[in-house]
N, C-alpha and C. Protein backbone atom coordinates (compact mmCIF):
# COMPACT_ATOMS: atom_id res chain seq x y z
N UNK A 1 198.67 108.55 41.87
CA UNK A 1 197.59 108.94 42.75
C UNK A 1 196.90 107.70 43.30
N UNK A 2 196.35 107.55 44.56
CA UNK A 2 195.91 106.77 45.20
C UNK A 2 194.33 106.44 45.06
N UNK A 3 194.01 105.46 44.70
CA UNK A 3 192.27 105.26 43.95
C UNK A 3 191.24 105.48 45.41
N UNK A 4 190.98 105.90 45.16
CA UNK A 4 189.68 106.52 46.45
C UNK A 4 189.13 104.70 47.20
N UNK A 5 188.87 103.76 46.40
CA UNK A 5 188.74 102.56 46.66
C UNK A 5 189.81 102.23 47.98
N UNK A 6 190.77 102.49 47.31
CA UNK A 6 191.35 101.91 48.42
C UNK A 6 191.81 102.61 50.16
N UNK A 7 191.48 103.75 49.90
CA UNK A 7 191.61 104.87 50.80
C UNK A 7 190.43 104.30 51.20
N UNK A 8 189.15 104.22 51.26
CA UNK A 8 187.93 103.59 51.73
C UNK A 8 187.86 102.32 52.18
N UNK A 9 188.58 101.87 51.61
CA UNK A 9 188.61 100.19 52.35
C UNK A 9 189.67 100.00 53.15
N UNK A 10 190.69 100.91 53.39
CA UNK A 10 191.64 101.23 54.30
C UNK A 10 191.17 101.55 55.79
N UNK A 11 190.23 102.56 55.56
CA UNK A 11 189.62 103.20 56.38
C UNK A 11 188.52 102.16 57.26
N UNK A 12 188.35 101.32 56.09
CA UNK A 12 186.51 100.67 56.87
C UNK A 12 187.38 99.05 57.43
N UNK A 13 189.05 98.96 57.07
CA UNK A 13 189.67 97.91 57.50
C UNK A 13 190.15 98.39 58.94
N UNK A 14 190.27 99.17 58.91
CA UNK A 14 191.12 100.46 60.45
C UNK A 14 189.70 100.02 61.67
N UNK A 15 188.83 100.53 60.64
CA UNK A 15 187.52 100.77 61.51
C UNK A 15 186.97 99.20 62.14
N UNK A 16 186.92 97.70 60.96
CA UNK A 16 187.28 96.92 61.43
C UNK A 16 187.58 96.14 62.55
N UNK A 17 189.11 96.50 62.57
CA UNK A 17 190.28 96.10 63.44
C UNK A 17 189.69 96.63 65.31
N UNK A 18 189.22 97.60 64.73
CA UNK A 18 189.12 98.04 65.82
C UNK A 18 187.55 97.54 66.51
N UNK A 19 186.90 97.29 65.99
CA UNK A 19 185.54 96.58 66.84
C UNK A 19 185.78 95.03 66.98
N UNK A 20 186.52 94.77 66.34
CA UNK A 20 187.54 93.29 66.27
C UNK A 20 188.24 93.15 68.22
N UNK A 21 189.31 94.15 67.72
CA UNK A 21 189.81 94.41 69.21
C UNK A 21 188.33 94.68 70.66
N UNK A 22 187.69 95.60 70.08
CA UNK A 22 186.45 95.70 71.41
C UNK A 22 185.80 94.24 71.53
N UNK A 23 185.30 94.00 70.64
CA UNK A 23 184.93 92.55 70.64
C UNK A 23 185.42 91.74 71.26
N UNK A 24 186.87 91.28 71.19
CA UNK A 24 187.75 90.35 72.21
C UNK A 24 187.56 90.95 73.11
N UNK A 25 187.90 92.16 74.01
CA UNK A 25 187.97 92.60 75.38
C UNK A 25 186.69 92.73 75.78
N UNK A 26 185.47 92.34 75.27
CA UNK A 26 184.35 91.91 75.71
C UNK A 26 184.17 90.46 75.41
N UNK A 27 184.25 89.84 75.12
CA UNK A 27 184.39 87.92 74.68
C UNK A 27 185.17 87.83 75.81
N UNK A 28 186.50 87.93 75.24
CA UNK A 28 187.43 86.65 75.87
C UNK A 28 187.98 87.51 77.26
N UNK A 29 187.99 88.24 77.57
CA UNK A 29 188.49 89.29 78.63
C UNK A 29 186.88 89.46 80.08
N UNK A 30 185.73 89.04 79.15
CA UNK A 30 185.04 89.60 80.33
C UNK A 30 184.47 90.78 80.48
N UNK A 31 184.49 92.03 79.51
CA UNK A 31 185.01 93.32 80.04
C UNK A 31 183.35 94.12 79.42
N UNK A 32 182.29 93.09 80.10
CA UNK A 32 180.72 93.76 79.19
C UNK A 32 180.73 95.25 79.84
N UNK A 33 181.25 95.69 80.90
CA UNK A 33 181.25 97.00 80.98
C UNK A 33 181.80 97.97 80.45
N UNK A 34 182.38 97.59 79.23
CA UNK A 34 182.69 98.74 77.82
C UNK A 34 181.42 98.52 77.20
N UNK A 35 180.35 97.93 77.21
CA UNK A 35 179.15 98.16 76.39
C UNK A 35 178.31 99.34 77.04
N UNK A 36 177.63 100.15 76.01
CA UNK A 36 177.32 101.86 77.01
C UNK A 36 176.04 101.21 77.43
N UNK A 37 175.48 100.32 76.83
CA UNK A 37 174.17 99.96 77.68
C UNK A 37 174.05 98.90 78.58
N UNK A 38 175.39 98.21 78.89
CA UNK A 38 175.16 97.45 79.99
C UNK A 38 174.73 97.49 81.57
N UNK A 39 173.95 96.70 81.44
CA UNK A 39 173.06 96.78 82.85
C UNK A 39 173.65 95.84 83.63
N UNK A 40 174.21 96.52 84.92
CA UNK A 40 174.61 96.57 85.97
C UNK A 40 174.26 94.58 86.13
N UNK A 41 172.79 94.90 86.16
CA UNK A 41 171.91 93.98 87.17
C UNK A 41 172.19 92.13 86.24
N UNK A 42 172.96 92.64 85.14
CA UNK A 42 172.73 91.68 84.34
C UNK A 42 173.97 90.53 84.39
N UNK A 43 173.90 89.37 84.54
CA UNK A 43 175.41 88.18 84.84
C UNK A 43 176.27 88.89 83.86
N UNK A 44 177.70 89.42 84.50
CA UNK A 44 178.67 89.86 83.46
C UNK A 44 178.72 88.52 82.41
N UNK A 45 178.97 87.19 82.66
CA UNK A 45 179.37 85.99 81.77
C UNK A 45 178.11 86.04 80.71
N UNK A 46 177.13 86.22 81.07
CA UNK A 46 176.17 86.26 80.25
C UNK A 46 176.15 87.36 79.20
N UNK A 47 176.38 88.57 79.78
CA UNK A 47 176.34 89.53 78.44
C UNK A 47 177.68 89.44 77.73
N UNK A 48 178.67 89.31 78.70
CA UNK A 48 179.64 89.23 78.23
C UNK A 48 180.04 88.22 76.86
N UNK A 49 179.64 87.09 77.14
CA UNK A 49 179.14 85.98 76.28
C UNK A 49 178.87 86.71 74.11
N UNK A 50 177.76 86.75 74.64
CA UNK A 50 176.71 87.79 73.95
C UNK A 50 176.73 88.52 73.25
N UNK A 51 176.93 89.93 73.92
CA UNK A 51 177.82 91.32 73.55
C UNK A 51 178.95 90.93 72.89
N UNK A 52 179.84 90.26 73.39
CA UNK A 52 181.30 89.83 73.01
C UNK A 52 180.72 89.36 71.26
N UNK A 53 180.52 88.32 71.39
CA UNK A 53 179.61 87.29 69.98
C UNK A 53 179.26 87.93 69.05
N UNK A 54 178.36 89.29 69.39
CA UNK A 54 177.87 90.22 68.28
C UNK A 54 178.97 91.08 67.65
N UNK A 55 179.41 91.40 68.82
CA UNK A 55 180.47 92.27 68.22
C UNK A 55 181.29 91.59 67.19
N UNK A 56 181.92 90.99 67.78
CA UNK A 56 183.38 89.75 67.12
C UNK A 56 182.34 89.57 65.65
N UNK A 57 181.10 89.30 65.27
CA UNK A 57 180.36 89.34 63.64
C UNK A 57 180.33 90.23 63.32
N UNK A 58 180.08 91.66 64.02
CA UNK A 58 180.48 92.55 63.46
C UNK A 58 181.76 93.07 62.27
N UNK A 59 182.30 93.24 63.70
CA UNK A 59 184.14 93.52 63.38
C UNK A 59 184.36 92.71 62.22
N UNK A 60 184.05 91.41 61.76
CA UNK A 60 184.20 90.73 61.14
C UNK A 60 183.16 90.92 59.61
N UNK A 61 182.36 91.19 59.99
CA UNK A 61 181.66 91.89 58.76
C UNK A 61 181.93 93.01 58.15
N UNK A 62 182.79 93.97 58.49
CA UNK A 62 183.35 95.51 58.55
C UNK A 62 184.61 94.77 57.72
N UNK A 63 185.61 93.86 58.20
CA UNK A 63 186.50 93.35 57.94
C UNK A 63 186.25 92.85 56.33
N UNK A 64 185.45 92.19 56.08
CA UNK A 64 185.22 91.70 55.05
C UNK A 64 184.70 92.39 53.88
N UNK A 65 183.93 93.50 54.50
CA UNK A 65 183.56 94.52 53.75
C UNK A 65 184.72 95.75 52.83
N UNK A 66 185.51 95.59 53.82
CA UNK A 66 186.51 96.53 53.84
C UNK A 66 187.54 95.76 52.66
N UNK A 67 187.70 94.19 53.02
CA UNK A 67 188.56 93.87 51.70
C UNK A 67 187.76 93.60 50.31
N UNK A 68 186.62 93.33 50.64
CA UNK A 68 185.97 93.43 49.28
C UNK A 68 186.24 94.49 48.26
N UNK A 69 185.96 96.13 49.42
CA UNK A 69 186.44 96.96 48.59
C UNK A 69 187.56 97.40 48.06
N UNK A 70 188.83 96.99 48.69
CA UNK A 70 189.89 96.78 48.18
C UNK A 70 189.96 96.15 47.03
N UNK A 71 189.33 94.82 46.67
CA UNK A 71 190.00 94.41 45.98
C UNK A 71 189.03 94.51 44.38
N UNK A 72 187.27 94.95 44.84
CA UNK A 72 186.46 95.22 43.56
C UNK A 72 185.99 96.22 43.46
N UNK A 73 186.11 97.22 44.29
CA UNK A 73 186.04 98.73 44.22
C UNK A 73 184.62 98.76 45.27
N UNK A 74 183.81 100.26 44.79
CA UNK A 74 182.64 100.71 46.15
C UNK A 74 181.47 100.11 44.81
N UNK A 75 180.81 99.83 45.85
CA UNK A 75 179.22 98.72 45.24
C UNK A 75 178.28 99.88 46.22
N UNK A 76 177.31 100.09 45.58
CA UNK A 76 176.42 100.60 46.63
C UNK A 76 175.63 99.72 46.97
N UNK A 77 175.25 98.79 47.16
CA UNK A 77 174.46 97.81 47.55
C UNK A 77 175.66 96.96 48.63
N UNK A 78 176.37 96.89 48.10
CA UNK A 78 177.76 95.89 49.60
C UNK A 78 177.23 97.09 50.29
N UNK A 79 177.45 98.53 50.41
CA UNK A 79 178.02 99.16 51.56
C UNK A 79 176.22 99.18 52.37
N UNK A 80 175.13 98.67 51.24
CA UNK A 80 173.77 99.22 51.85
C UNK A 80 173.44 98.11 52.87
N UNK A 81 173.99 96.33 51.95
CA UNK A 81 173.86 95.56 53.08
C UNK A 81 174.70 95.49 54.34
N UNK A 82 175.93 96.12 54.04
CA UNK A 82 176.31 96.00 55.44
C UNK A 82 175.89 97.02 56.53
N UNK A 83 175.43 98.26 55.95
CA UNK A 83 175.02 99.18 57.07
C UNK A 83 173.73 98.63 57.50
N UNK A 84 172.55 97.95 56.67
CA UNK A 84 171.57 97.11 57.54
C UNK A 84 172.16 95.95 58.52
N UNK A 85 173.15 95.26 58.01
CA UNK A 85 173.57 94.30 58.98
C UNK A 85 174.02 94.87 60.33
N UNK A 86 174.71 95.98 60.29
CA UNK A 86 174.98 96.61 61.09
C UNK A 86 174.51 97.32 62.54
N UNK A 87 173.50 98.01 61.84
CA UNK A 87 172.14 98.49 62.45
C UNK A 87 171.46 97.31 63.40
N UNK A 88 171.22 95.71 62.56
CA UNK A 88 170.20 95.12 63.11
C UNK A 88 171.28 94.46 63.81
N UNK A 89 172.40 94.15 63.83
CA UNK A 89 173.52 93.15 65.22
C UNK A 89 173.31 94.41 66.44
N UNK A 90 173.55 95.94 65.99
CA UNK A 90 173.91 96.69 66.86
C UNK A 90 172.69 96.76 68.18
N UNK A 91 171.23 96.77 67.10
CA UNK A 91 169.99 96.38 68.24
C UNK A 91 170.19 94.98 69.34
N UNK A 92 170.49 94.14 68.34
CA UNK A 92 170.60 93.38 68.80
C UNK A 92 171.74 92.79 70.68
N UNK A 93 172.72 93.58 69.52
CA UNK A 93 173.77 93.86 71.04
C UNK A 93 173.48 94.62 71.97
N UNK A 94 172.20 95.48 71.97
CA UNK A 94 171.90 96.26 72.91
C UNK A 94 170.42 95.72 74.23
N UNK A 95 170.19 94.94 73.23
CA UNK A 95 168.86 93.66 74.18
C UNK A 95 170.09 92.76 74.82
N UNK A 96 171.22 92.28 74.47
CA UNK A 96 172.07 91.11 75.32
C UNK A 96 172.44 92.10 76.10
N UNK A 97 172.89 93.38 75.68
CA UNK A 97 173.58 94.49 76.60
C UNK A 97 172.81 94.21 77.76
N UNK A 98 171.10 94.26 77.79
CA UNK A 98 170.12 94.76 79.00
C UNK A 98 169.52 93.17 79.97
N UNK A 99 170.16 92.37 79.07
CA UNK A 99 170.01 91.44 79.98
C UNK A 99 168.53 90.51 79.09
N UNK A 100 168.31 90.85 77.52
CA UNK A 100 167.57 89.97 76.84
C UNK A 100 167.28 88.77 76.73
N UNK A 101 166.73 87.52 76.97
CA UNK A 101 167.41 86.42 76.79
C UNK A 101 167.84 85.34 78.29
N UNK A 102 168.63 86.36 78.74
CA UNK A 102 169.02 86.16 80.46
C UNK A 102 168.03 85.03 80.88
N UNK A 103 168.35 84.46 81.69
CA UNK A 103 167.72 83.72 83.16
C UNK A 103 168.05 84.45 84.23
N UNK A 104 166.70 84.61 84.90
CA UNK A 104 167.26 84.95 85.80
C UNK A 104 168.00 84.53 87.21
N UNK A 105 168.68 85.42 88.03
CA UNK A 105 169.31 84.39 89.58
C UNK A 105 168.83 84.23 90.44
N UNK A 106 167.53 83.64 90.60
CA UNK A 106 166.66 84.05 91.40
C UNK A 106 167.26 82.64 92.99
């Protein structure tokens, strides 16, 4: 039988991979208009920048999270700090989303 641990850290490695991947196609691709709150009005290079950056720590925090539990089982405190970390990059990506930070082109 398969230990629930690892079915969970399978899952949160899947989950991962995949904000990993969004992350690059916002970084290195350019592509800030996959972010749902990007504003129009805002330098794509700039959020793109940004958005891209948060994400890519994300994905990468999910990533790490995910082999931890693989390899020492579920902690409730790992899974509590990463859902705060989570929460506060995700605000965060949503002020670069709107153009936070920005200069403007005047």
């Amino acid at each position: 039988m398969v230990d629930a641990n690892h079915v969970s850290g399978a899952v949160w490695l899947c989950c991962g991979l995949a904000i990993l991947f969004l992350g690059y196609l916002i970084a290195a691709r350019g592509r800030a208009d996959l972010h749902s709150d990007y504003d129009e009005s805002v330098d794509p290079a700039y959020a793109s920048r940004w958005v891209g950056a948060t994400a890519l720590l994300m994905g990468l925090l999910v990533v790490a999270y995910a082999i931890r539990e693989l390899l020492y089982g579920f902690h409730p405190y790992a899974l509590g700090g990463l859902l705060v970390a989570l929460l506060g990059l995700s605000y965060l990506s949503k002020l670069f989303a709107r153009g936070f930070g920005a200069r403007s082109r005047d």
